[in-house]
N, C-alpha and C. Protein backbone atom coordinates (compact mmCIF):
# COMPACT_ATOMS: atom_id res chain seq x y z
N UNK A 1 0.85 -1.18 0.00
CA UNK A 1 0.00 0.00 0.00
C UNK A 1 0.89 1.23 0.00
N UNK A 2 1.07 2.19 -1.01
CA UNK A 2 1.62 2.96 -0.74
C UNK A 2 1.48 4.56 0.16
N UNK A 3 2.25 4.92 0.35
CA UNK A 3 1.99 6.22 1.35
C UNK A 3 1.17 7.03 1.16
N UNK A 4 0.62 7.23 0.01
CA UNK A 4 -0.80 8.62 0.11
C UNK A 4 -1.92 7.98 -0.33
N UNK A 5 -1.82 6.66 -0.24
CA UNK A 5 -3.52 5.64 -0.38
C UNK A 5 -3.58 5.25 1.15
N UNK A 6 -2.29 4.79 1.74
CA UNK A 6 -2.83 3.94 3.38
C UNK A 6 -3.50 4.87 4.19
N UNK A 7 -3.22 6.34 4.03
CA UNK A 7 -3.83 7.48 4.65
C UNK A 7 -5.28 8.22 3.92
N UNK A 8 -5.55 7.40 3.11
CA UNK A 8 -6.73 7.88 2.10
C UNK A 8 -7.90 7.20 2.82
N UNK A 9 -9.39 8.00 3.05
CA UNK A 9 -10.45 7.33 3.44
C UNK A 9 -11.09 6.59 2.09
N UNK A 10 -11.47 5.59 2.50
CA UNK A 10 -12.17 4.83 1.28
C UNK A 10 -13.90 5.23 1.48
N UNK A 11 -14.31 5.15 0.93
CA UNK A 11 -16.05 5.46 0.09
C UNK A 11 -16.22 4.27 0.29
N UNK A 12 -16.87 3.54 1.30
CA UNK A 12 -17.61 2.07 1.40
C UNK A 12 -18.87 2.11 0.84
N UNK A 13 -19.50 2.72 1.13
CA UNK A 13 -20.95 3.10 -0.10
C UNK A 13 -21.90 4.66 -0.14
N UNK A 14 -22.21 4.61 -0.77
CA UNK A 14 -23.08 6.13 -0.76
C UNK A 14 -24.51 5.90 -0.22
N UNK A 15 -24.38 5.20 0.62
CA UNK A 15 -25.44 5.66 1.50
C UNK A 15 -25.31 4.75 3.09
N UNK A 16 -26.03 5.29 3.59
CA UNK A 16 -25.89 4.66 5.48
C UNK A 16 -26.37 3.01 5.28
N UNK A 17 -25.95 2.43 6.22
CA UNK A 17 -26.10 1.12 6.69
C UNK A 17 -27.03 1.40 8.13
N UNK A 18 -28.29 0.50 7.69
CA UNK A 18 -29.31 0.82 8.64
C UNK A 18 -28.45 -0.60 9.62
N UNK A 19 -28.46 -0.11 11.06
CA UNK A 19 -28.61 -1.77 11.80
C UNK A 19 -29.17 -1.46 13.09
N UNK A 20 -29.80 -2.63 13.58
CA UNK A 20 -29.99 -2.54 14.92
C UNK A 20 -28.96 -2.77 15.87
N UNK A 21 -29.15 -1.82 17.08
CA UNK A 21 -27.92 -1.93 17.86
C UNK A 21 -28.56 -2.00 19.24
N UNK A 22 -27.90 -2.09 20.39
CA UNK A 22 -28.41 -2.55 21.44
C UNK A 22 -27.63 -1.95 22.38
N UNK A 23 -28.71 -0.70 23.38
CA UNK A 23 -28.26 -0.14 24.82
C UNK A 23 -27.33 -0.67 25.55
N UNK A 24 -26.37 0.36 25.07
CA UNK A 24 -25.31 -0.26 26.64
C UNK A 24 -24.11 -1.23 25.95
N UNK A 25 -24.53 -1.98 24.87
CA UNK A 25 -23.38 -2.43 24.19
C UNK A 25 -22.18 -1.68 23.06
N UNK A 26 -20.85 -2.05 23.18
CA UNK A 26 -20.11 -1.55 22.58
C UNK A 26 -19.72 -1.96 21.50
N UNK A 27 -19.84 -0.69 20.13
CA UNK A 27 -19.70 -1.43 18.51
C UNK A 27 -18.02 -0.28 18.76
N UNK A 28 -17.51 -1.43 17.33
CA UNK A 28 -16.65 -0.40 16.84
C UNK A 28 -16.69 -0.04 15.36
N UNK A 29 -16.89 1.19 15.02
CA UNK A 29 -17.01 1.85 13.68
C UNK A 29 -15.82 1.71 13.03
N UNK A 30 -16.29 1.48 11.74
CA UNK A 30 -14.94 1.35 11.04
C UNK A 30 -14.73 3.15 10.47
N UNK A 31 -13.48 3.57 10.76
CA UNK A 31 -13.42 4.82 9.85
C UNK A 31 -12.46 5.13 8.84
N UNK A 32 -12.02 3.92 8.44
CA UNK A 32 -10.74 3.90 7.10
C UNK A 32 -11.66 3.65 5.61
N UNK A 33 -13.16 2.75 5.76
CA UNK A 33 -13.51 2.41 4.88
C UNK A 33 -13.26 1.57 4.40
N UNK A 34 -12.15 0.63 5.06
CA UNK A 34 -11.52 -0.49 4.35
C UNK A 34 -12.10 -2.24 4.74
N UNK A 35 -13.16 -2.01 5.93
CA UNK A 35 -13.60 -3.12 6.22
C UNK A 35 -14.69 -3.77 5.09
N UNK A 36 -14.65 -4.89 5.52
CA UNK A 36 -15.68 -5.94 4.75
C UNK A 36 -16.49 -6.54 5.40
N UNK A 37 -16.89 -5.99 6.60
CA UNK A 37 -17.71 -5.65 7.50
C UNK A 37 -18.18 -4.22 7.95
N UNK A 38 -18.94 -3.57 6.59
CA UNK A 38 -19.30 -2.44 7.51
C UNK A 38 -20.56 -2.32 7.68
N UNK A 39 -20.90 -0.99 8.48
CA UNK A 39 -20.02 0.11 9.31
C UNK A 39 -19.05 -0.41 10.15
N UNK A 40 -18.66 -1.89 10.56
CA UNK A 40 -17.58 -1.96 11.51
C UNK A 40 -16.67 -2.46 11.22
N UNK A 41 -15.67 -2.62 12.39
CA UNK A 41 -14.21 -2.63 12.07
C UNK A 41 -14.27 -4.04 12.02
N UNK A 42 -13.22 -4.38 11.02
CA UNK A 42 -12.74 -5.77 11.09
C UNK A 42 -10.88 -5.87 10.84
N UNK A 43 -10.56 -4.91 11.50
CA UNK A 43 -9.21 -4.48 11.45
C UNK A 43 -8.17 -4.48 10.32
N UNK A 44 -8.82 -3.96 9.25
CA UNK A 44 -8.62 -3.86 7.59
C UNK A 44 -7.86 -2.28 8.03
N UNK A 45 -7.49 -1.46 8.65
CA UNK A 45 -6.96 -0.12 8.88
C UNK A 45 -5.79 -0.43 9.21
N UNK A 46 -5.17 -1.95 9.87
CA UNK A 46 -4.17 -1.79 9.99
C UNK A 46 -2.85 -1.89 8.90
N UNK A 47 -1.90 -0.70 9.49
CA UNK A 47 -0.58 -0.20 8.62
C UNK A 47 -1.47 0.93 7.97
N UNK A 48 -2.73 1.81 8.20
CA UNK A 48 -3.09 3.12 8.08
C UNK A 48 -2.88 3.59 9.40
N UNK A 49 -3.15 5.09 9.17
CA UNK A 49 -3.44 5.99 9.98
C UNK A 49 -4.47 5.95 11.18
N UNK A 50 -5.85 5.36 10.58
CA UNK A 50 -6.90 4.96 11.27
C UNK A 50 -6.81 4.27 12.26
N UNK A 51 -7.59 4.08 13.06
CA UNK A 51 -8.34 3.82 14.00
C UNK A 51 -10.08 3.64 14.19
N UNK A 52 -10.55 2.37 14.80
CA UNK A 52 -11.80 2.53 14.97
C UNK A 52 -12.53 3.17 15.72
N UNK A 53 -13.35 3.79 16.07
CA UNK A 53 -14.30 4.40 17.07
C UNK A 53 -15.06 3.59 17.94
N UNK A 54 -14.54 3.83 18.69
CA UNK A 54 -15.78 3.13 19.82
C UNK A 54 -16.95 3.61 20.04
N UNK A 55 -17.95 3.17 20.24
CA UNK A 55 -19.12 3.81 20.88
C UNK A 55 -19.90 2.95 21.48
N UNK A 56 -20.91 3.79 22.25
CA UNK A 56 -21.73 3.10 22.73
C UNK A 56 -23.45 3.52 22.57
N UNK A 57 -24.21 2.93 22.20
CA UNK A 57 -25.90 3.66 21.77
C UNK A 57 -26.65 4.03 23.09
N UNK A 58 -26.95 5.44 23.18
CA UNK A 58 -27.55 5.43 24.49
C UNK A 58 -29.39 4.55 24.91
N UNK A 59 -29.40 4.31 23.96
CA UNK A 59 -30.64 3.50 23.97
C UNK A 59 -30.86 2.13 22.81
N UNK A 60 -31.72 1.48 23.08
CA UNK A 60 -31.71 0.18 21.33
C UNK A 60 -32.64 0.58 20.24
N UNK A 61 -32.26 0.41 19.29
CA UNK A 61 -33.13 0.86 17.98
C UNK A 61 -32.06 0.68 16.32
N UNK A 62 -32.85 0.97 15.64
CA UNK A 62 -32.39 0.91 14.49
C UNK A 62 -31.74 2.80 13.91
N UNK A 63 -30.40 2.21 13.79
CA UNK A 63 -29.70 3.76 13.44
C UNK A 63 -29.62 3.51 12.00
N UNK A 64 -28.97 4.62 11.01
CA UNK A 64 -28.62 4.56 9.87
C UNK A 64 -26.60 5.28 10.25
N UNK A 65 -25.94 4.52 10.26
CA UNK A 65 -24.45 4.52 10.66
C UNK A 65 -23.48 4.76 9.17
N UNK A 66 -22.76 6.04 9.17
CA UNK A 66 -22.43 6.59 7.84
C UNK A 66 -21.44 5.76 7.42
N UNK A 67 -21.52 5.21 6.24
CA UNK A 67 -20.31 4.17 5.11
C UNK A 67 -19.95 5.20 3.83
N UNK A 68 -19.96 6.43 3.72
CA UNK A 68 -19.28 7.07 3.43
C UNK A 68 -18.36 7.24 3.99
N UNK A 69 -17.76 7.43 5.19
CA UNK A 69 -16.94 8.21 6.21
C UNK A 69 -16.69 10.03 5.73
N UNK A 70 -17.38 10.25 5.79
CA UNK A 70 -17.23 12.01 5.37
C UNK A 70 -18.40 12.24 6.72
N UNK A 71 -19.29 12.11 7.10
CA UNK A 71 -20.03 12.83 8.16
C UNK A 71 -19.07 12.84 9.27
N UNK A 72 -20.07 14.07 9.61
CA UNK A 72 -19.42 15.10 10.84
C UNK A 72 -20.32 14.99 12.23
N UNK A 73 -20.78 13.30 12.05
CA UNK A 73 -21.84 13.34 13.23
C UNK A 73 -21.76 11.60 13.49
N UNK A 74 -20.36 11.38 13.37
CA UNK A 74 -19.73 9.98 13.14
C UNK A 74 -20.09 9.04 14.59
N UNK A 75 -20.46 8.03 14.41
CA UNK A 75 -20.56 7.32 13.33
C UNK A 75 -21.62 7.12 12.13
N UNK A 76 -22.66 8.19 12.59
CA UNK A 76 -23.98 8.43 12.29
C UNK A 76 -24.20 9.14 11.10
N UNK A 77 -25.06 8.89 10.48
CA UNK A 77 -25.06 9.45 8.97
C UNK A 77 -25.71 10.89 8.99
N UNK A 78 -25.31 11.37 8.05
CA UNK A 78 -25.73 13.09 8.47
C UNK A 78 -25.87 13.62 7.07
N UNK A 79 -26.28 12.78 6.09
CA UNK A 79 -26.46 13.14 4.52
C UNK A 79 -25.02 13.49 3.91
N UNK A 80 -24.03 13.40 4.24
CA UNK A 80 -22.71 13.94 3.18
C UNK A 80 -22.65 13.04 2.15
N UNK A 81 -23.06 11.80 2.05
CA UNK A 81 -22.68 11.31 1.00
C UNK A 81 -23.42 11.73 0.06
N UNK A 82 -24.78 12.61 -0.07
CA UNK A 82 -25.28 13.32 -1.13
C UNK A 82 -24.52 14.64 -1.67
N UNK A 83 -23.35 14.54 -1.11
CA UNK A 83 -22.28 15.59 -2.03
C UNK A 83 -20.96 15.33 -2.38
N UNK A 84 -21.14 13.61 -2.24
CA UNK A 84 -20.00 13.24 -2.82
C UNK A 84 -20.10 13.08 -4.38
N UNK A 85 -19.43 13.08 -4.79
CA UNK A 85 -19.67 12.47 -6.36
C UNK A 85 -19.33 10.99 -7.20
C-alpha cells in the first residue's frame, strides 16, 4: 500500500447502513472504509493511519451509521454522502 492511499479514506458506499444496535453495548465503527464488514471494524486499517471508534448507543433501535466516512456526526449518517460524487 503505498503512502498517500494507506492514509486515504475509502467510500464504502453512498449511502448509510441501517442496523440494529443494542443499549449499553459496545460497537466499533470502522473509519478507514476499508472493512468488509461495515459500518464496523474488522481491522482492515491496519498499517493506516486509522483507528476505529468506539461507541456506545444510548438507547436500542435501528440507526442509519455513515459508510461514506465524510459525516461530521460519526458514526452516524448526516447526509454527506449526497455531495460526494
Amino acid at each position: 500500500m503505498s503512502e498517500a492511499k494507506k492514509d486515504e479514506v475509502v467510500v464504502a458506499a453512498h449511502n448509510p447502513a441501517r442496523v440494529s444496535l443494542k443499549k449499553g453495548q459496545e460497537y466499533h465503527y470502522c473509519t478507514c472504509g476499508r472493512s468488509k464488514s461495515q459500518p464496523f471494524c474488522d481491522g482492515s486499517h491496519k498499517g493506516t493511519s486509522f483507528t476505529p471508534m468506539a461507541f456506545t448507543p444510548e438507547q436500542d433501535g435501528i440507526f442509519n451509521l455513515c459508510q461514506c466516512k465524510h459525516t461530521k456526526q460519526a458514526p452516524f449518517c448526516d447526509g454527506s454522502h449526497l455531495k460526494l460524487s
